[in-house]
PDB file of N, CA and C in Angstrom:
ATOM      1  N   UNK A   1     107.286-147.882  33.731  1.00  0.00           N
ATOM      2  CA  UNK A   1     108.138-146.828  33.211  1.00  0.00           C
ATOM      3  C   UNK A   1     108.143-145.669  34.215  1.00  0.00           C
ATOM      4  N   UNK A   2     109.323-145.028  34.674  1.00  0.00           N
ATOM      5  CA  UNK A   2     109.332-144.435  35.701  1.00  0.00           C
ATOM      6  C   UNK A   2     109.880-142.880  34.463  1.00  0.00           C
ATOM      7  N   UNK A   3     109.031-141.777  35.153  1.00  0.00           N
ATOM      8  CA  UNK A   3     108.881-140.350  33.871  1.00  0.00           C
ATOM      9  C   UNK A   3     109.707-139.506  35.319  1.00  0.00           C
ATOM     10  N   UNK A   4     110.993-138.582  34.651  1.00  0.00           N
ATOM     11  CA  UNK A   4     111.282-138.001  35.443  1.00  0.00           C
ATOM     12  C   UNK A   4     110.818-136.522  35.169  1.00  0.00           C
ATOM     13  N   UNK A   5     110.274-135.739  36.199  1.00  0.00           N
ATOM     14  CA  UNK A   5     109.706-134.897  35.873  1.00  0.00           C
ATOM     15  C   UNK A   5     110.633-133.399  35.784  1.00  0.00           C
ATOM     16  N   UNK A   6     110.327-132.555  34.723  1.00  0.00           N
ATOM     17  CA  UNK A   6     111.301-131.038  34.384  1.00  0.00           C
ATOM     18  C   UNK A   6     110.638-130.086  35.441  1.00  0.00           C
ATOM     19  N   UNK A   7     111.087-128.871  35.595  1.00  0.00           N
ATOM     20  CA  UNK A   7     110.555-127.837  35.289  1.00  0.00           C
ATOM     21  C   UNK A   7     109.733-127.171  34.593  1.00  0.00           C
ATOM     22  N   UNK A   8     109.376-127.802  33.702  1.00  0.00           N
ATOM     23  CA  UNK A   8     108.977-126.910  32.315  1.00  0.00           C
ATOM     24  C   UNK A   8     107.642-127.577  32.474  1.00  0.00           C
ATOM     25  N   UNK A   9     107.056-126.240  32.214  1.00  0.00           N
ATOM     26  CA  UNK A   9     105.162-126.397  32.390  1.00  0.00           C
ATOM     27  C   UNK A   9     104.152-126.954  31.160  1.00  0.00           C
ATOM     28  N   UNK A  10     103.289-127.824  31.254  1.00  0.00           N
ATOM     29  CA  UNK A  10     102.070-128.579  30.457  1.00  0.00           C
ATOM     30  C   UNK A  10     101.814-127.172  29.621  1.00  0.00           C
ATOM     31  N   UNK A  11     101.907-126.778  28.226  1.00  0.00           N
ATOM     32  CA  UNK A  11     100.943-125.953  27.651  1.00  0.00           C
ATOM     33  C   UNK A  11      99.784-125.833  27.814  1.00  0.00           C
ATOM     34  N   UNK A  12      99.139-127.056  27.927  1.00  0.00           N
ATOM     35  CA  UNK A  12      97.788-127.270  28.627  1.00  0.00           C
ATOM     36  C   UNK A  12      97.000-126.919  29.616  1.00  0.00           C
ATOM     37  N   UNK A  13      98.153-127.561  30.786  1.00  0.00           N
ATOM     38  CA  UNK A  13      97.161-127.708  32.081  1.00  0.00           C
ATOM     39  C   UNK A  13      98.316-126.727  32.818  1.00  0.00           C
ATOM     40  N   UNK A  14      99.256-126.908  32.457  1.00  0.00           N
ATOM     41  CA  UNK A  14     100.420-126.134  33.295  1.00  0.00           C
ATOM     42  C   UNK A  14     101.381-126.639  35.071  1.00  0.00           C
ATOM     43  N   UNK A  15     100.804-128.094  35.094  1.00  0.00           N
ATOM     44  CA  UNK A  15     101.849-129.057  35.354  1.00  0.00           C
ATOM     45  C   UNK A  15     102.941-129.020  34.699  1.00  0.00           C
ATOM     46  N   UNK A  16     103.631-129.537  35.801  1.00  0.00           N
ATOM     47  CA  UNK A  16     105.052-130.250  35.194  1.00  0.00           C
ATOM     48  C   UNK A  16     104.764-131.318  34.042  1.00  0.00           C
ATOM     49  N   UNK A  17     105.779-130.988  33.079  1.00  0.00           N
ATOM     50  CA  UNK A  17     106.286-132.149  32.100  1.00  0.00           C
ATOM     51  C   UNK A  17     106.993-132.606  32.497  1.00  0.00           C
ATOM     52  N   UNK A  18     107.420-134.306  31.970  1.00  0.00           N
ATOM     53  CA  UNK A  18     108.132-135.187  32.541  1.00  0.00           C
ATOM     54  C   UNK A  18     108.906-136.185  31.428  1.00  0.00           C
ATOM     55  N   UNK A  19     109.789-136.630  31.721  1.00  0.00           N
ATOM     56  CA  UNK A  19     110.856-136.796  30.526  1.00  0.00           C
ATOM     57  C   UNK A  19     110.399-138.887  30.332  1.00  0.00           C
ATOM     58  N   UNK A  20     110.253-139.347  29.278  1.00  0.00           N
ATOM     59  CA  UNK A  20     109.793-140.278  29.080  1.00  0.00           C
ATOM     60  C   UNK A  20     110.751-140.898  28.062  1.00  0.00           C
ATOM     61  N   UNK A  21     111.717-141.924  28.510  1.00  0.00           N
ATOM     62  CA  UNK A  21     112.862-142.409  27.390  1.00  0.00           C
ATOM     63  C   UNK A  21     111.989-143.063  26.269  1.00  0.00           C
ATOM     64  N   UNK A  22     112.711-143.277  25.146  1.00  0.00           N
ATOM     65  CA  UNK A  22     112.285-144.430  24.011  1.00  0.00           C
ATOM     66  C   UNK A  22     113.186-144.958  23.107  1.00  0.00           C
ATOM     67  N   UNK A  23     112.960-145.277  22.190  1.00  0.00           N
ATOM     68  CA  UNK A  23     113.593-145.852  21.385  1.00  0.00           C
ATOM     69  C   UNK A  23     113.303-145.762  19.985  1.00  0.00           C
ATOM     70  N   UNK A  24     113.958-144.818  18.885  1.00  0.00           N
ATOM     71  CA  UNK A  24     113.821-144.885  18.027  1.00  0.00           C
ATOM     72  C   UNK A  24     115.112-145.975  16.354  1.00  0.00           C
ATOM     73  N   UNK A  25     114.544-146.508  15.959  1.00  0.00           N
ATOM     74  CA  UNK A  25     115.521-147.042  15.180  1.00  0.00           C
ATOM     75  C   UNK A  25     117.169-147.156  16.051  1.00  0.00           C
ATOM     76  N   UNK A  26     116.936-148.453  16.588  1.00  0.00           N
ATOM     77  CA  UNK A  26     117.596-148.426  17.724  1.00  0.00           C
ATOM     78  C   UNK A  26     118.535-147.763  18.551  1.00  0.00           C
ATOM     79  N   UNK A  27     118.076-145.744  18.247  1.00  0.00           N
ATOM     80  CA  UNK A  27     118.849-145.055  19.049  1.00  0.00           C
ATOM     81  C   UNK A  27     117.542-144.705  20.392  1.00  0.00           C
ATOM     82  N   UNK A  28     118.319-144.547  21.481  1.00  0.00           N
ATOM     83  CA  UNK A  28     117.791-144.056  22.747  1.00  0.00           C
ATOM     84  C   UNK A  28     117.669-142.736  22.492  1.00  0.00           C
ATOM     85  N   UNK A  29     116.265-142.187  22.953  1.00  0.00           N
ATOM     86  CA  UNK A  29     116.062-140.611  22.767  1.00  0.00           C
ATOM     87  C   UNK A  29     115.060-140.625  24.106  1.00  0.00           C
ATOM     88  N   UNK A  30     114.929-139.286  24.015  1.00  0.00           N
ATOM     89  CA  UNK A  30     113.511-139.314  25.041  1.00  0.00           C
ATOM     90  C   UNK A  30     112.636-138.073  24.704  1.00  0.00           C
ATOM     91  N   UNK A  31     111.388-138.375  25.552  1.00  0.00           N
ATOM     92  CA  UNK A  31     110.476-137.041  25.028  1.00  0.00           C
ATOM     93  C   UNK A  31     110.110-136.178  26.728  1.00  0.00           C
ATOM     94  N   UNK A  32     109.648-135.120  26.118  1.00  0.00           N
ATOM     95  CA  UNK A  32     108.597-134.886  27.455  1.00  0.00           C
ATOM     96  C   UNK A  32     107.207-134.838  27.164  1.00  0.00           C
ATOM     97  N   UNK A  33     106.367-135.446  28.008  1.00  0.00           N
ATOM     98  CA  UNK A  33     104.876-135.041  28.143  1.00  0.00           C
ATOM     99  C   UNK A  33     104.194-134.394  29.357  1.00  0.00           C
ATOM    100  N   UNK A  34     103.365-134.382  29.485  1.00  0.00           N
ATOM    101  CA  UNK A  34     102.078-133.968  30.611  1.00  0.00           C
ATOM    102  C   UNK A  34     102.778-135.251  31.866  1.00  0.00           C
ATOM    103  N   UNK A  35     102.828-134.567  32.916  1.00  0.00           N
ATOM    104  CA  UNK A  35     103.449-135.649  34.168  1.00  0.00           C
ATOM    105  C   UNK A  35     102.097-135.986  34.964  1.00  0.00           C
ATOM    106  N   UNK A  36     100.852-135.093  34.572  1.00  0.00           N
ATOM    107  CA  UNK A  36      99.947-135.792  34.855  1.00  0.00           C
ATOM    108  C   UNK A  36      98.830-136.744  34.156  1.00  0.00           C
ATOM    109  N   UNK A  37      99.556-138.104  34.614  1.00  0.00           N
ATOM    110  CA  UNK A  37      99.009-139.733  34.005  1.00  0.00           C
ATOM    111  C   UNK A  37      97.858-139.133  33.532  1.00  0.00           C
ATOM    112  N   UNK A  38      96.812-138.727  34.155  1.00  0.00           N
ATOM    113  CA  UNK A  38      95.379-139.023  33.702  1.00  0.00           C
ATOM    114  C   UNK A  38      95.252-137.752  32.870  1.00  0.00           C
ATOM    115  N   UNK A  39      95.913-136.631  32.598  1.00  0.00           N
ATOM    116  CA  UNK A  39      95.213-135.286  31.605  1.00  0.00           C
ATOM    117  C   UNK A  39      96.273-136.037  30.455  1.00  0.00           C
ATOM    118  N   UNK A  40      97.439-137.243  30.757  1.00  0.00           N
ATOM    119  CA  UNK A  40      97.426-137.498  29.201  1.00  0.00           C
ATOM    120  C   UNK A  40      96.395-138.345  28.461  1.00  0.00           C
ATOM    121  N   UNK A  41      95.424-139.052  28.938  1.00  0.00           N
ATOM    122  CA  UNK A  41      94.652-139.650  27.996  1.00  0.00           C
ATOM    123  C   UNK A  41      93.386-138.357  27.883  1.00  0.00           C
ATOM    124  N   UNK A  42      93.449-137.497  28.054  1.00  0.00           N
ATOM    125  CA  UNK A  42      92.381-136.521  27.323  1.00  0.00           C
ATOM    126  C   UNK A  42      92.894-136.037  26.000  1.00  0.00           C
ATOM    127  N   UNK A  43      91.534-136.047  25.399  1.00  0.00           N
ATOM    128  CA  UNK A  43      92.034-135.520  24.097  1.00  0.00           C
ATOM    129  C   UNK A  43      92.943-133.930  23.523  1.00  0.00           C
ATOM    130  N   UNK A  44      92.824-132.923  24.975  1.00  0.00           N
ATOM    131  CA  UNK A  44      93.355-131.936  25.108  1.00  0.00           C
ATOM    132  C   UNK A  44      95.014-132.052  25.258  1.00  0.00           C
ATOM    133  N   UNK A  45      95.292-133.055  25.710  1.00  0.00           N
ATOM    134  CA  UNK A  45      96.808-133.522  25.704  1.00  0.00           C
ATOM    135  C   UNK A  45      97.687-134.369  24.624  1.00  0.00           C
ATOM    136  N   UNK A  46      96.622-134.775  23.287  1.00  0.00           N
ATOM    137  CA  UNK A  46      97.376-135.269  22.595  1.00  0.00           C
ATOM    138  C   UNK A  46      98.503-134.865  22.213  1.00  0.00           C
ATOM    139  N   UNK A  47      98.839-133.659  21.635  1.00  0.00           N
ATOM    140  CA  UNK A  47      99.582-132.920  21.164  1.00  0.00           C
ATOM    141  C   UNK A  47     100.342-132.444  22.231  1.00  0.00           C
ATOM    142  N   UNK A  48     100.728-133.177  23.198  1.00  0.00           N
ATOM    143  CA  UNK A  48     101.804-131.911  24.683  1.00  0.00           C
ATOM    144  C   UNK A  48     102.714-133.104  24.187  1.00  0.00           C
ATOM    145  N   UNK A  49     103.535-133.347  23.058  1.00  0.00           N
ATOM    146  CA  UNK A  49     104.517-134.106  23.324  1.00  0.00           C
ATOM    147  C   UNK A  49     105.614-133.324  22.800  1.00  0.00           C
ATOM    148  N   UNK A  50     106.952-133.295  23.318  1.00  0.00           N
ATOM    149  CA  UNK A  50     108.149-132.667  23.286  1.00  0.00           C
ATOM    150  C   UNK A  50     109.435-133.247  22.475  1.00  0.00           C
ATOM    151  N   UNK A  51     109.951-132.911  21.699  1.00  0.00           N
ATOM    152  CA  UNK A  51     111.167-133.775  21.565  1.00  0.00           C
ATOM    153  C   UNK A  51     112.130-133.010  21.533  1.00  0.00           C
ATOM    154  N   UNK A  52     113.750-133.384  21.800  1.00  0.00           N
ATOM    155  CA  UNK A  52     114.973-133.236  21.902  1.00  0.00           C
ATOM    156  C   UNK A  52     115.436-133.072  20.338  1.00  0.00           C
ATOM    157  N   UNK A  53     115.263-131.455  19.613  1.00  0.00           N
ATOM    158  CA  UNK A  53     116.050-131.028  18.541  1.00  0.00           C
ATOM    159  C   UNK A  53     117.448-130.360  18.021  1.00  0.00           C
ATOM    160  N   UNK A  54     117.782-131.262  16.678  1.00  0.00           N
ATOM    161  CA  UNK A  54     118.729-131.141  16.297  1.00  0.00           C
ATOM    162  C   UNK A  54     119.210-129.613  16.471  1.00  0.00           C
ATOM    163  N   UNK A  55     118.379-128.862  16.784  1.00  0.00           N
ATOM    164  CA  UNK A  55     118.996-126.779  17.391  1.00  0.00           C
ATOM    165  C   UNK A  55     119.185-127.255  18.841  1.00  0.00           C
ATOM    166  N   UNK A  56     118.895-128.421  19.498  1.00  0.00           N
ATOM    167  CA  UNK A  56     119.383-128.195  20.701  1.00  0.00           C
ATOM    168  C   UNK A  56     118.348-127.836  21.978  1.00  0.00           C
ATOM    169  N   UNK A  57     117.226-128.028  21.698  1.00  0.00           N
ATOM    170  CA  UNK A  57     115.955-127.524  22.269  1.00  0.00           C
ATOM    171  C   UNK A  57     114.940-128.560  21.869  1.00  0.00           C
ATOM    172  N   UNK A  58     114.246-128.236  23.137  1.00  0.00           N
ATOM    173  CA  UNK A  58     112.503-129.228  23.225  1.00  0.00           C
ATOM    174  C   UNK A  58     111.644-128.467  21.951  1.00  0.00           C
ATOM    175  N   UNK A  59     110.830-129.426  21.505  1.00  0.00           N
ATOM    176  CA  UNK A  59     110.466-128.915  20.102  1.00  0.00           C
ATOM    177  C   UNK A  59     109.461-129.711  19.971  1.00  0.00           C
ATOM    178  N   UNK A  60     108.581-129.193  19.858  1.00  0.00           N
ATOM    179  CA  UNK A  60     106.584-129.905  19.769  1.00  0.00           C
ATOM    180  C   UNK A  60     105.859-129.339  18.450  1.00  0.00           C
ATOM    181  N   UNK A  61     105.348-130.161  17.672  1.00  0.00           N
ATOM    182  CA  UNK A  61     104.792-129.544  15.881  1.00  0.00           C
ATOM    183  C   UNK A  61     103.859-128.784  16.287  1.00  0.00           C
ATOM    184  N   UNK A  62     102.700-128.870  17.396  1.00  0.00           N
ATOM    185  CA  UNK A  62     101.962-128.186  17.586  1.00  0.00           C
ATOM    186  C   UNK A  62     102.468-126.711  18.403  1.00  0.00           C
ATOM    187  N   UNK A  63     103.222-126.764  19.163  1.00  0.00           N
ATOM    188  CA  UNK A  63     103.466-125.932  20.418  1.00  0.00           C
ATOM    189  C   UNK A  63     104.448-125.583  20.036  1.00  0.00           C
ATOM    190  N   UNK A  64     105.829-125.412  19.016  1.00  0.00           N
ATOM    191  CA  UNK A  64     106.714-124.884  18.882  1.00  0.00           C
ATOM    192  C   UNK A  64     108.049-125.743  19.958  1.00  0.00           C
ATOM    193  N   UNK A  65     108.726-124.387  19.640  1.00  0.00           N
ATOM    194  CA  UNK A  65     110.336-124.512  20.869  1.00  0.00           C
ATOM    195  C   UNK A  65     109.502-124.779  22.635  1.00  0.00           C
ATOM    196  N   UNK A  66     110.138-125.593  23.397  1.00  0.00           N
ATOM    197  CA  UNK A  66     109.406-125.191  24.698  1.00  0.00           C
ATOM    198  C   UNK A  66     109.771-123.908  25.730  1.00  0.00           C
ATOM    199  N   UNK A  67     110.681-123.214  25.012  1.00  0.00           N
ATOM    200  CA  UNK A  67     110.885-121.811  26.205  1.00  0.00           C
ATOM    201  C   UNK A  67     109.531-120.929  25.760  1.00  0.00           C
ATOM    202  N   UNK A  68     109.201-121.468  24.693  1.00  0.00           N
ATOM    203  CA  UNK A  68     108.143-120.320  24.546  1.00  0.00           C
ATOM    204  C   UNK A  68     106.579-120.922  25.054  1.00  0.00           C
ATOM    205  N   UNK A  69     106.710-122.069  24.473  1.00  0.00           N
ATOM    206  CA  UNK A  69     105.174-122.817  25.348  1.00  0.00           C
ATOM    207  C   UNK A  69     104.944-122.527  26.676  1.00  0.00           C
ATOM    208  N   UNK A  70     106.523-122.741  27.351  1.00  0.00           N
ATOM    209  CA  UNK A  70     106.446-123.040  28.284  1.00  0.00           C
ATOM    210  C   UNK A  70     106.300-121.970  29.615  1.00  0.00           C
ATOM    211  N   UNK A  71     106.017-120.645  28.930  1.00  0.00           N
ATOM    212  CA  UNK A  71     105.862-119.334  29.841  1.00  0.00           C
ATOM    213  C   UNK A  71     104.343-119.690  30.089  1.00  0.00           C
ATOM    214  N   UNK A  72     104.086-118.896  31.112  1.00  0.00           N
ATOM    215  CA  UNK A  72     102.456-118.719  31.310  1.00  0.00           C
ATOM    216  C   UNK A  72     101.971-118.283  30.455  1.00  0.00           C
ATOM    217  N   UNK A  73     100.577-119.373  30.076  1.00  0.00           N
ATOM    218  CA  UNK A  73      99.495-119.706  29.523  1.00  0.00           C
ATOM    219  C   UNK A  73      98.969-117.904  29.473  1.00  0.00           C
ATOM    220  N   UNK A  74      98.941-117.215  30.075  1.00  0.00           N
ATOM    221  CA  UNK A  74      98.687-115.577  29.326  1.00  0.00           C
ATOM    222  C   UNK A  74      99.737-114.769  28.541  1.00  0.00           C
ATOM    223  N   UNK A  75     100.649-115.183  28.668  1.00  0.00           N
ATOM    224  CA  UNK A  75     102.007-114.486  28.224  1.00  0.00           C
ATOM    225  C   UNK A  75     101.936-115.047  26.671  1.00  0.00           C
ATOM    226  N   UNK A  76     101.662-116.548  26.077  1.00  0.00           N
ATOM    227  CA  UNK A  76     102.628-116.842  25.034  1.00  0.00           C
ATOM    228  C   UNK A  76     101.697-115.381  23.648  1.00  0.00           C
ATOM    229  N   UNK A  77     100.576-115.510  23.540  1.00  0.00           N
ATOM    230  CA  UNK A  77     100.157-114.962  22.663  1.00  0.00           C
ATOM    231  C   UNK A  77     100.322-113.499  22.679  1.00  0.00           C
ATOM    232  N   UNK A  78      99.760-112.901  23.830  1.00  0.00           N
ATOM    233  CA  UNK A  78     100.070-111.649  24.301  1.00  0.00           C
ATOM    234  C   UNK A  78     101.473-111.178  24.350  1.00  0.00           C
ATOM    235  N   UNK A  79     102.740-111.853  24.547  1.00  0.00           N
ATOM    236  CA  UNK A  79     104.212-112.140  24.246  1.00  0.00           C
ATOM    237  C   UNK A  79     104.381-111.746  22.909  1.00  0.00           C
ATOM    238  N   UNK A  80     103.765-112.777  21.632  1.00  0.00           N
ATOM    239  CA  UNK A  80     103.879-112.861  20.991  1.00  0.00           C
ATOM    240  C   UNK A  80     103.484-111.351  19.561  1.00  0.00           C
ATOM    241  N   UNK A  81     102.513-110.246  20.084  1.00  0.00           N
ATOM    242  CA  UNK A  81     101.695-110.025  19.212  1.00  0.00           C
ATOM    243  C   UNK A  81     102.382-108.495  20.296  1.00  0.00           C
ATOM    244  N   UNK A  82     102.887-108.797  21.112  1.00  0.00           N
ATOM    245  CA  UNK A  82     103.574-107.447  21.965  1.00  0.00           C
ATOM    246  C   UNK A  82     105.274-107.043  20.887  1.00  0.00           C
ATOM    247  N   UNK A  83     105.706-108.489  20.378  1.00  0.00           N
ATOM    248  CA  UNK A  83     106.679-108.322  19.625  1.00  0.00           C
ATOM    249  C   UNK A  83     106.710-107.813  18.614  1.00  0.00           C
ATOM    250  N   UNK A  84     105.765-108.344  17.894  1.00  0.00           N
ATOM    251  CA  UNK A  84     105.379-107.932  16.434  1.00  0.00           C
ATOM    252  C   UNK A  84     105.310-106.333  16.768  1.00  0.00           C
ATOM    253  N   UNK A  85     104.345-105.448  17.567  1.00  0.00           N
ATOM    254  CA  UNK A  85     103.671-104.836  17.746  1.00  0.00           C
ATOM    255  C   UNK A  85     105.102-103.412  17.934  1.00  0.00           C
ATOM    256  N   UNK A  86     106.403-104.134  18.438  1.00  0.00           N
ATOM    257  CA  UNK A  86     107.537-102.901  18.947  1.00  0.00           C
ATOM    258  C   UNK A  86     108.444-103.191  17.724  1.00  0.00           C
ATOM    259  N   UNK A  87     108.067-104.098  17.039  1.00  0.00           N
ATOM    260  CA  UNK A  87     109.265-104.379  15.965  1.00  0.00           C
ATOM    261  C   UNK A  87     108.551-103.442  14.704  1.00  0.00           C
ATOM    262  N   UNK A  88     107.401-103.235  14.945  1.00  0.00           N
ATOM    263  CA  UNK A  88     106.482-102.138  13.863  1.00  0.00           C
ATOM    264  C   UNK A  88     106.994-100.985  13.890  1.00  0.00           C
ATOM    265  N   UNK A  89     106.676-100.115  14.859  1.00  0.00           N
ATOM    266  CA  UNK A  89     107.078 -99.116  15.180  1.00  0.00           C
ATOM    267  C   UNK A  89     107.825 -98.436  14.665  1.00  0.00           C
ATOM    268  N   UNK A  90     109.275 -98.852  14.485  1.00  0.00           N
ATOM    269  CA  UNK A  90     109.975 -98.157  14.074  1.00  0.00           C
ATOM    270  C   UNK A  90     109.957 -98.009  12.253  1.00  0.00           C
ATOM    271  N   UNK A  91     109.317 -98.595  12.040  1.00  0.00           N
ATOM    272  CA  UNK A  91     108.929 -98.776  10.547  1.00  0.00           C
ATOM    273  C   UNK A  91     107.726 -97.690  10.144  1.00  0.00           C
ATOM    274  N   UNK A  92     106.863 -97.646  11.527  1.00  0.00           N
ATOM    275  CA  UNK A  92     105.785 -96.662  11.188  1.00  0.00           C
ATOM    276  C   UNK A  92     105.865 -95.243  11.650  1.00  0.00           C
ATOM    277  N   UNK A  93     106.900 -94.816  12.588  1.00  0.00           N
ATOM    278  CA  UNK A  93     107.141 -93.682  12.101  1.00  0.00           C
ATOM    279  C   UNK A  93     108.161 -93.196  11.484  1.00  0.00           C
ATOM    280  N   UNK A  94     109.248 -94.116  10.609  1.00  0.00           N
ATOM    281  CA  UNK A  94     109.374 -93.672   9.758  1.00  0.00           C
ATOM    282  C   UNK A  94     108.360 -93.110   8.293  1.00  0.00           C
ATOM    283  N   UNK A  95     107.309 -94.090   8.291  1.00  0.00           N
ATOM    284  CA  UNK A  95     106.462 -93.642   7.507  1.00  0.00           C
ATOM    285  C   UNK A  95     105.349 -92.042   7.610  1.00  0.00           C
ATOM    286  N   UNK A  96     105.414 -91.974   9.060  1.00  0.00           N
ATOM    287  CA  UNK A  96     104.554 -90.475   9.973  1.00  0.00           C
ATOM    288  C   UNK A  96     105.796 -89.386   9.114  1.00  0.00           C
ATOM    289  N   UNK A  97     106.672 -89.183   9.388  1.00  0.00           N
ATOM    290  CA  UNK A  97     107.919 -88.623   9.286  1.00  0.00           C
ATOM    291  C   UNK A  97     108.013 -87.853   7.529  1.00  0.00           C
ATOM    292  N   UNK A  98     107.421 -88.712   6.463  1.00  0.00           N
ATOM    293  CA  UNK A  98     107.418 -88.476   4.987  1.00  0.00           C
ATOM    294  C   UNK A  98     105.901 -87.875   5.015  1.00  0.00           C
ATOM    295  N   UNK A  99     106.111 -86.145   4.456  1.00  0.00           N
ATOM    296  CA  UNK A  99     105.297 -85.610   4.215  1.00  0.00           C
ATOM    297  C   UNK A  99     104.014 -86.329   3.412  1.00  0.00           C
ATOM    298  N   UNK A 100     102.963 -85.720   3.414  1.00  0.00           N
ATOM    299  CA  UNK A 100     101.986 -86.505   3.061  1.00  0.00           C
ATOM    300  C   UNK A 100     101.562 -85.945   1.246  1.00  0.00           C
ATOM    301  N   UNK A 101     101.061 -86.922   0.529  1.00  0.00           N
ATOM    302  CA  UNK A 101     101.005 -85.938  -1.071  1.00  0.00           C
ATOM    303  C   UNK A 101      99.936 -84.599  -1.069  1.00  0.00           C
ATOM    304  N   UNK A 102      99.145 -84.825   0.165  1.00  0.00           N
ATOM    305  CA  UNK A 102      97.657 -83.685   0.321  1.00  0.00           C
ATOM    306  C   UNK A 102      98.688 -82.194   0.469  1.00  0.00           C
ATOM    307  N   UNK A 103      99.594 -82.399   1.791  1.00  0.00           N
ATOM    308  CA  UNK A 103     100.190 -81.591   2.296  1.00  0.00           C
ATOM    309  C   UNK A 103     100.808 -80.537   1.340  1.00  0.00           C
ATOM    310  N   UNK A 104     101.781 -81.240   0.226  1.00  0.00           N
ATOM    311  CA  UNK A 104     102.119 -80.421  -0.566  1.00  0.00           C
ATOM    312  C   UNK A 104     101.548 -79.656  -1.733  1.00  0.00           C
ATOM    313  N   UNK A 105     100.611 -80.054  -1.807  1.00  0.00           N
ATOM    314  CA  UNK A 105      99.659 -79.254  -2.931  1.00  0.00           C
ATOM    315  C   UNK A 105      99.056 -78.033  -1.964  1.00  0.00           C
TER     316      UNK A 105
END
């Protein structure tokens, strides 16, 4: 089986993934995994498998959409908790903004 390899980086190890055809209920699909043979039989790679979703995007149960796996291994969480973190904001000072009940007494 010859795996053609993406762009798009191992969540893992941060190799290239590589596109691996198959066959489901006799439609042709394909996946991506880890393009390196030997970090897929570690148990750290079970879960790097990718599939082609009905939104149109690589899509892994463990790892999500792959634009987001697929940033550097420091970015996804730190990415993630930077979003939350500016989408607050504006919620919390609206709350700074409403006098406080101490204040008015």
């Amino acid at each position: 089986m010859t795996a053609e390899v993406t762009s798009f980086a191992c969540p893992v190890c941060g190799k290239p993934l590589a596109r691996f055809p198959y066959a489901k209920d006799g439609v042709d699909k394909v996946m991506l995994k880890c393009g390196d043979a030997q970090a897929r039989q570690r148990k750290d790679h079970a879960d790097v498998v990718f599939f082609w979703s009905s939104q149109e995007r690589w899509w892994s149960k463990k790892f999500g959409d792959l634009d987001e796996a697929a940033k550097p291994n420091l970015g996804k969480d730190a990415t993630r908790k930077e979003k939350k973190t500016s989408q607050r904001k504006p919620k919390q000072s609206s709350k700074v903004a409403k006098p406080s009940p101490k204040e008015l007494s």
